[in-house]
PDB file of N, CA and C in Angstrom:
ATOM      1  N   UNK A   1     -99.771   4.530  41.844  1.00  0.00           N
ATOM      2  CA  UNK A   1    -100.715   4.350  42.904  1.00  0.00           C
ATOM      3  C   UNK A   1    -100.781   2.878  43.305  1.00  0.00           C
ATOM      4  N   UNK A   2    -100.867   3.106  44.468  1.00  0.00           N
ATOM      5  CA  UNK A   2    -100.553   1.195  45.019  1.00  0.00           C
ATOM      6  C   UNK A   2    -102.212   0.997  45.234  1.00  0.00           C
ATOM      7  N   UNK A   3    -102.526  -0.446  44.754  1.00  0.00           N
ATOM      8  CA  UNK A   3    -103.962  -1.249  45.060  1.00  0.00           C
ATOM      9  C   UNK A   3    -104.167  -1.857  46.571  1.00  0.00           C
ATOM     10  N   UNK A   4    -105.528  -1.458  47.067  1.00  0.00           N
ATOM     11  CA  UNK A   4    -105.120  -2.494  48.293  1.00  0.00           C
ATOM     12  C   UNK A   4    -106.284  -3.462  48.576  1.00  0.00           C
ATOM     13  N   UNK A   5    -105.491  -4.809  48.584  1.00  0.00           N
ATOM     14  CA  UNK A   5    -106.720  -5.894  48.644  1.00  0.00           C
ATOM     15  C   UNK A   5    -107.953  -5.520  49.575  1.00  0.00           C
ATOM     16  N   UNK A   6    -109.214  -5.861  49.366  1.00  0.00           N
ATOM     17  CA  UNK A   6    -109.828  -5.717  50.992  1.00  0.00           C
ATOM     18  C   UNK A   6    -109.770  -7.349  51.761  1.00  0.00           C
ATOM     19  N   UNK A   7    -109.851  -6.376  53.294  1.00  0.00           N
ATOM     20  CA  UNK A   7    -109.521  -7.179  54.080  1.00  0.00           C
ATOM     21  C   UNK A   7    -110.733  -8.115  54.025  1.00  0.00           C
ATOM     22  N   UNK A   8    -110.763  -9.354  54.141  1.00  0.00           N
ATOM     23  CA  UNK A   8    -111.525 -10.550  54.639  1.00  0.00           C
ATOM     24  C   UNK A   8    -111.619 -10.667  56.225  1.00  0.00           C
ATOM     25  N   UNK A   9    -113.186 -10.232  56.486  1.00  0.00           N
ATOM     26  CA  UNK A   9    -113.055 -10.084  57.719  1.00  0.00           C
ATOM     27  C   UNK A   9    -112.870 -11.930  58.264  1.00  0.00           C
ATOM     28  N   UNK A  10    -113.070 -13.062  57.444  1.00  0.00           N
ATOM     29  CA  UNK A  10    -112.717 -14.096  58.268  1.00  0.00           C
ATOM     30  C   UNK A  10    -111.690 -14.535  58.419  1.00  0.00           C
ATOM     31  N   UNK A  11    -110.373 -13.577  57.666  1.00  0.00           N
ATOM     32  CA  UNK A  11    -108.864 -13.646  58.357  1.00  0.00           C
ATOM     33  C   UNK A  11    -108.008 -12.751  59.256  1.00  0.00           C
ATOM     34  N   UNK A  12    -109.573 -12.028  59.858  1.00  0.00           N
ATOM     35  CA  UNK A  12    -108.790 -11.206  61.209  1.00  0.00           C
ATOM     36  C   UNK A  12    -109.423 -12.048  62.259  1.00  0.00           C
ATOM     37  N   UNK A  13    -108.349 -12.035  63.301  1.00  0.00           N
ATOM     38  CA  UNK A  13    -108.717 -12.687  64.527  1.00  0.00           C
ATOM     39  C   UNK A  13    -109.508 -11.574  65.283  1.00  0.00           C
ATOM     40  N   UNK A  14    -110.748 -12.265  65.712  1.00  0.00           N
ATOM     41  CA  UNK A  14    -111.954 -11.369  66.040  1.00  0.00           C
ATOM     42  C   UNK A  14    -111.354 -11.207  68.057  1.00  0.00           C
ATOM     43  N   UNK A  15    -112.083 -10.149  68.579  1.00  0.00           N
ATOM     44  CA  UNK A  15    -112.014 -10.318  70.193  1.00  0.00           C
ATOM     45  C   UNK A  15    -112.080 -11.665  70.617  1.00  0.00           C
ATOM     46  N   UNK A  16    -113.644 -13.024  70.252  1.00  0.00           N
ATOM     47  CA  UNK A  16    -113.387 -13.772  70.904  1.00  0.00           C
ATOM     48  C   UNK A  16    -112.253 -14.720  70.809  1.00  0.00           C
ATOM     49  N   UNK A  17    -111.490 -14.623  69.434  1.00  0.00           N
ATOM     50  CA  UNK A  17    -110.416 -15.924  69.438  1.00  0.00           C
ATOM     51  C   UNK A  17    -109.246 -15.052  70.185  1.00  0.00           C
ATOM     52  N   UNK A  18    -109.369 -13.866  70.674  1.00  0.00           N
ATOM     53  CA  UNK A  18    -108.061 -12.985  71.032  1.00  0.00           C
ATOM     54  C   UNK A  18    -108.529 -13.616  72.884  1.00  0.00           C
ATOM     55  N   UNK A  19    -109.927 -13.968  73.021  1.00  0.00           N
ATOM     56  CA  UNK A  19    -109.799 -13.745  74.665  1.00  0.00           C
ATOM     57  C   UNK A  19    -109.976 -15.375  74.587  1.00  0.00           C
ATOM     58  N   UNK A  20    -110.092 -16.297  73.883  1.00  0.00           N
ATOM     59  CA  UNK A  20    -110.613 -17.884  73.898  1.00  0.00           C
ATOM     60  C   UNK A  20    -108.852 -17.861  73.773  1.00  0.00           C
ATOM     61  N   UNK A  21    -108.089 -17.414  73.549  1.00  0.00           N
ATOM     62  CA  UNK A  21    -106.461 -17.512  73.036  1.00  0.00           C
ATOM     63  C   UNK A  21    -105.451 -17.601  74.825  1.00  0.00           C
ATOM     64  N   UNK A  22    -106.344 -15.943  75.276  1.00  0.00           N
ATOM     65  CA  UNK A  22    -105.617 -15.993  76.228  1.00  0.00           C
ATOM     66  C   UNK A  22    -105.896 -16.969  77.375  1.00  0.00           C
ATOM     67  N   UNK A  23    -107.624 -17.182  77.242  1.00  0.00           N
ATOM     68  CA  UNK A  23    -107.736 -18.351  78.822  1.00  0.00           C
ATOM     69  C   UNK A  23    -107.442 -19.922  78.549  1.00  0.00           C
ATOM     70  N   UNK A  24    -107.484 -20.109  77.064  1.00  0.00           N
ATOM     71  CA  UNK A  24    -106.439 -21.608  76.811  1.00  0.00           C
ATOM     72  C   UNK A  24    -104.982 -21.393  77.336  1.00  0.00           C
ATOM     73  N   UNK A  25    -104.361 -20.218  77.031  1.00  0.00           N
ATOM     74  CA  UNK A  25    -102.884 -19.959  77.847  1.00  0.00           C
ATOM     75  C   UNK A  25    -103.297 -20.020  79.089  1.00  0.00           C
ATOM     76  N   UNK A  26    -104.318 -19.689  79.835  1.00  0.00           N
ATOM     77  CA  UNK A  26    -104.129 -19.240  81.388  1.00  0.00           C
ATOM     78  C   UNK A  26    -104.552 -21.143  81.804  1.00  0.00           C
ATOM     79  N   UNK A  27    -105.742 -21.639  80.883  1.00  0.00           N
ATOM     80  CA  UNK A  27    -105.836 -23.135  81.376  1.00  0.00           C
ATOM     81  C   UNK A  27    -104.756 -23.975  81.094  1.00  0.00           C
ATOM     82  N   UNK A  28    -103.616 -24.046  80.083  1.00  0.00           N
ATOM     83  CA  UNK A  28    -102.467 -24.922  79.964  1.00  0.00           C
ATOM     84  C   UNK A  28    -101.749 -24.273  81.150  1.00  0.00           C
ATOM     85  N   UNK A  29    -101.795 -23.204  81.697  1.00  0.00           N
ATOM     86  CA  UNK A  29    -100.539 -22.412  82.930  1.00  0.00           C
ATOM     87  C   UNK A  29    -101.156 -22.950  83.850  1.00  0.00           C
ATOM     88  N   UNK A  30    -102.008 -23.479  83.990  1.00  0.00           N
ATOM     89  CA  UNK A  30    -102.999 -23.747  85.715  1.00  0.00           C
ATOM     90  C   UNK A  30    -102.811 -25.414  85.355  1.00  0.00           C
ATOM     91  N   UNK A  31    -102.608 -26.271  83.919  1.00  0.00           N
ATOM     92  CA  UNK A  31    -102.891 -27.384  84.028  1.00  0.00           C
ATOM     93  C   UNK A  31    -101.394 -27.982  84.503  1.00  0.00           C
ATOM     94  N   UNK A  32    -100.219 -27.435  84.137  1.00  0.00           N
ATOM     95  CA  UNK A  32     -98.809 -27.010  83.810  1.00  0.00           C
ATOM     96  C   UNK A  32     -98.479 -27.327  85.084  1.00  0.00           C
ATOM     97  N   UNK A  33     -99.191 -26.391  86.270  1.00  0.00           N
ATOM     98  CA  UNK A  33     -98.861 -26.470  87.535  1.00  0.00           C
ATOM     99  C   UNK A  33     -99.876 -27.727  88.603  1.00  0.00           C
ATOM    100  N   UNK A  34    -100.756 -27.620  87.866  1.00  0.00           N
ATOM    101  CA  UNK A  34    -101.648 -28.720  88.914  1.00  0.00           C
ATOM    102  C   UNK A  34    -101.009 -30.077  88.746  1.00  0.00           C
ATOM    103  N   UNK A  35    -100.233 -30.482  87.387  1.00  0.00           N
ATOM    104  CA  UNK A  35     -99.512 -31.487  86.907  1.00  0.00           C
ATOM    105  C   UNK A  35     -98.671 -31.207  87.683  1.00  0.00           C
ATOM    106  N   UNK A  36     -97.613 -30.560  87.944  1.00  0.00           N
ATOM    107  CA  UNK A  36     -96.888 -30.797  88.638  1.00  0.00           C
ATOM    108  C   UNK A  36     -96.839 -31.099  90.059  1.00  0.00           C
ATOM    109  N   UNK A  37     -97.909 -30.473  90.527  1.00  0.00           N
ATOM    110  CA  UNK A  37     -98.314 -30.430  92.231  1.00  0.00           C
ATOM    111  C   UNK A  37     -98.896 -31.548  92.200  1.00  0.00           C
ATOM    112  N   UNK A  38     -99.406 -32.505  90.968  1.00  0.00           N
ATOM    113  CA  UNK A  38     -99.680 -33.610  91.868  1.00  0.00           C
ATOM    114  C   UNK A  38     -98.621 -34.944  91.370  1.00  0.00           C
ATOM    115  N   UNK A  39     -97.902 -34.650  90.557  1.00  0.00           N
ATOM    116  CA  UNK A  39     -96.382 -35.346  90.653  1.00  0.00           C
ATOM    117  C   UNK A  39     -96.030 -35.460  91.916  1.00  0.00           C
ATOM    118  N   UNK A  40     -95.954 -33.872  92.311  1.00  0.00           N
ATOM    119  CA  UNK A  40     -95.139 -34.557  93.683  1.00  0.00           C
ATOM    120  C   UNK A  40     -95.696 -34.848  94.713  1.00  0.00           C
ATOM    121  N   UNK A  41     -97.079 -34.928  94.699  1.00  0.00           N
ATOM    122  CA  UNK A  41     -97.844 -35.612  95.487  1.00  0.00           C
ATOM    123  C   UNK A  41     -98.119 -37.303  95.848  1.00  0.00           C
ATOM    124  N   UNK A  42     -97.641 -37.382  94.482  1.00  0.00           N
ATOM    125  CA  UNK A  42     -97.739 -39.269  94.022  1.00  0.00           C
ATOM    126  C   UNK A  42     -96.513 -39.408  94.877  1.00  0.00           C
ATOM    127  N   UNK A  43     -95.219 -38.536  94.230  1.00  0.00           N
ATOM    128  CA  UNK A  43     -94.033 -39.221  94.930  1.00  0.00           C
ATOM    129  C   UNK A  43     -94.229 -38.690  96.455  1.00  0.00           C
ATOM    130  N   UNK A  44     -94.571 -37.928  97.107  1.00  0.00           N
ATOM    131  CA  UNK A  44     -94.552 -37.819  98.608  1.00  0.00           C
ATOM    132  C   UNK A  44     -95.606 -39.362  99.248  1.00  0.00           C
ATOM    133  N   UNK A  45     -96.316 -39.457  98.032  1.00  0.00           N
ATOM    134  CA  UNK A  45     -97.569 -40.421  99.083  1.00  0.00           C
ATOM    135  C   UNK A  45     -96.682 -41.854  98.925  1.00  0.00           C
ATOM    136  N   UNK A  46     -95.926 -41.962  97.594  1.00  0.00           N
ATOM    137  CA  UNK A  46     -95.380 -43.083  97.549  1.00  0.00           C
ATOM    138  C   UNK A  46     -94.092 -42.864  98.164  1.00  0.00           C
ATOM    139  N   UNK A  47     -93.422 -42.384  98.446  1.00  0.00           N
ATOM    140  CA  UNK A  47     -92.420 -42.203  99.269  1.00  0.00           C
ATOM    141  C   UNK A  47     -92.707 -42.781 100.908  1.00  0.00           C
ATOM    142  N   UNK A  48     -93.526 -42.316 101.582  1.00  0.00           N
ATOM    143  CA  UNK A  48     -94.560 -42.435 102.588  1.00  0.00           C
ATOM    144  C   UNK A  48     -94.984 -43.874 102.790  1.00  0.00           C
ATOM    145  N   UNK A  49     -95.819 -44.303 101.681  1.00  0.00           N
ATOM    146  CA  UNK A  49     -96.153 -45.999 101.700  1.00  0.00           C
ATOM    147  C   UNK A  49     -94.834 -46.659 101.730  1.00  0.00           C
ATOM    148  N   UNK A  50     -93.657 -46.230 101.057  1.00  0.00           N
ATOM    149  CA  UNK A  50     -92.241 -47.246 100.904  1.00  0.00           C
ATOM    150  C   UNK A  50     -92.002 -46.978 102.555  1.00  0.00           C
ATOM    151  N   UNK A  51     -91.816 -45.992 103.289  1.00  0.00           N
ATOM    152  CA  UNK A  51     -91.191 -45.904 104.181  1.00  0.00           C
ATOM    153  C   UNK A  51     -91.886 -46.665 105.247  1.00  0.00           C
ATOM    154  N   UNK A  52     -93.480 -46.901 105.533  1.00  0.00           N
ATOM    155  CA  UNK A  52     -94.458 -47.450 106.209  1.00  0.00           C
ATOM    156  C   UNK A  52     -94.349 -49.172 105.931  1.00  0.00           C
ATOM    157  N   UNK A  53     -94.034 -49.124 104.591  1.00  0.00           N
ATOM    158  CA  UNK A  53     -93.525 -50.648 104.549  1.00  0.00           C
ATOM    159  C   UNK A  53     -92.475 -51.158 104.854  1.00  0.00           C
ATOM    160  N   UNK A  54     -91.633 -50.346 104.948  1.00  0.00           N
ATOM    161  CA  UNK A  54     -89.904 -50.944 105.316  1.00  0.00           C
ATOM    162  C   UNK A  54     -90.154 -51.034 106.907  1.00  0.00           C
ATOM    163  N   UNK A  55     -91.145 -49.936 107.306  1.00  0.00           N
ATOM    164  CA  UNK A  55     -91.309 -50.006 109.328  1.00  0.00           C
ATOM    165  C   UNK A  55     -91.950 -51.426 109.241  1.00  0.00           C
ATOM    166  N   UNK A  56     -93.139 -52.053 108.816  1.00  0.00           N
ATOM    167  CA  UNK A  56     -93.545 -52.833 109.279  1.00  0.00           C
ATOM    168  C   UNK A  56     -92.867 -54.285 108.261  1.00  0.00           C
ATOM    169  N   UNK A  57     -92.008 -54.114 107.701  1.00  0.00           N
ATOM    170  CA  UNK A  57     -91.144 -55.409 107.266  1.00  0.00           C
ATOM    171  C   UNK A  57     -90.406 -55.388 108.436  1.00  0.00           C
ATOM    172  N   UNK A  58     -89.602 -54.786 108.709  1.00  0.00           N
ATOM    173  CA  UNK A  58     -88.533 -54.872 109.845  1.00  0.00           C
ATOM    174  C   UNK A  58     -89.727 -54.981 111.347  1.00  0.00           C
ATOM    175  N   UNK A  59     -90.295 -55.099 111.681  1.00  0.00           N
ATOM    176  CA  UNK A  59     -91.296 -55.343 112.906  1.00  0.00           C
ATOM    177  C   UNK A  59     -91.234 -56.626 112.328  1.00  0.00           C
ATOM    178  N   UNK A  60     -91.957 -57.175 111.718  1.00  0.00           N
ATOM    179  CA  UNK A  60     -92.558 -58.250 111.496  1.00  0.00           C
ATOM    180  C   UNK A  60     -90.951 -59.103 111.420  1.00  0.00           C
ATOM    181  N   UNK A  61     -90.071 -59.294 110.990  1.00  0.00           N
ATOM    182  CA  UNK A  61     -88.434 -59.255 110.914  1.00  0.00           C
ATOM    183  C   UNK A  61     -87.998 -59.520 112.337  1.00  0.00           C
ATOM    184  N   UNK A  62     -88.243 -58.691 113.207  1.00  0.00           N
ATOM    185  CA  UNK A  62     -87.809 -58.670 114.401  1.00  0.00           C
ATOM    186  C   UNK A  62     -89.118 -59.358 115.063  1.00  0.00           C
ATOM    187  N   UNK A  63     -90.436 -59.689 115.082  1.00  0.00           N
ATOM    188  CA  UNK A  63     -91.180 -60.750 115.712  1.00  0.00           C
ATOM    189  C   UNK A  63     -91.023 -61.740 115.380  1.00  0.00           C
ATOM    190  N   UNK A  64     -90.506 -62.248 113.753  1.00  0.00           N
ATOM    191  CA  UNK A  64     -90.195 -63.766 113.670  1.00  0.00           C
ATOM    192  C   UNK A  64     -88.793 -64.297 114.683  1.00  0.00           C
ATOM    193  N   UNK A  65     -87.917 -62.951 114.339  1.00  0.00           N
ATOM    194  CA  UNK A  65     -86.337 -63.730 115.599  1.00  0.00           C
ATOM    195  C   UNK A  65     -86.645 -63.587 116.679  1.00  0.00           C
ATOM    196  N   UNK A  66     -87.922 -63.276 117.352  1.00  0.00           N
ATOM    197  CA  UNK A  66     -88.211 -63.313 119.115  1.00  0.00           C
ATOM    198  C   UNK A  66     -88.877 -65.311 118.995  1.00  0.00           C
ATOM    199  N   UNK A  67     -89.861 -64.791 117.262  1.00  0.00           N
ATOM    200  CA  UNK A  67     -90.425 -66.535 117.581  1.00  0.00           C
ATOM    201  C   UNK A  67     -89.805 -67.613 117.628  1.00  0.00           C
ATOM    202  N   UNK A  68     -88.544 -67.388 116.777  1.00  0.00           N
ATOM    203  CA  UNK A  68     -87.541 -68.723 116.647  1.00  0.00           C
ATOM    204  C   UNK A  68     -86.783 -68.562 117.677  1.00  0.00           C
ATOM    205  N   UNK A  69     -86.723 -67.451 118.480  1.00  0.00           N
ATOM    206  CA  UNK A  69     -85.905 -67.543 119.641  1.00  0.00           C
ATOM    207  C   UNK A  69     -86.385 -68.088 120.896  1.00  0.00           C
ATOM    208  N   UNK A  70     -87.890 -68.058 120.350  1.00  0.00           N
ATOM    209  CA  UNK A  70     -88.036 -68.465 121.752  1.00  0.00           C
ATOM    210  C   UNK A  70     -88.547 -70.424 121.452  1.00  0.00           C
ATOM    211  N   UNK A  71     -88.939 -70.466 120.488  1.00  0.00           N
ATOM    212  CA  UNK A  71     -89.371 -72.044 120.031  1.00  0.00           C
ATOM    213  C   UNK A  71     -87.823 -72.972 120.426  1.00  0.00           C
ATOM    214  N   UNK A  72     -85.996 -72.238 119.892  1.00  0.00           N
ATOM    215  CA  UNK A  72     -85.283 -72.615 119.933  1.00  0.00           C
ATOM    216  C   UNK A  72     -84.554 -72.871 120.987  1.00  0.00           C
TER     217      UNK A  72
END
């Protein structure tokens, strides 16, 4: 005849650590993606500022050779 330990109910995982289990998975899956959506948000905004600065380097570029062109 086989013995059988009894169970310890504080080494079964109860409902709440089964549903506190799944919405930590569903909050790392939502954090997972908001991280990423705002990665590429940094690089679109900084992409954006580089490109807004290269327009107004080259303006400012092309108003200094009108000024020396015209002082000269």
């Amino acid at each position: 005849m086989k013995s059988y330990q009894p169970i310890n109910p504080d080494d079964q995982e109860s409902d709440e650590d089964n549903i506190f289990k799944e919405h930590l998975e569903l909050f790392c899956g939502n954090m997972e993606y908001h991280t990423d959506n705002f990665k590429t948000a940094c690089r679109d905004a900084r992409d954006e500022l580089v490109d807004k600065l290269r327009h107004k380097f080259k303006e400012l570029r092309e108003s200094l050779r009108h000024h020396i062109k015209r002082r000269g």
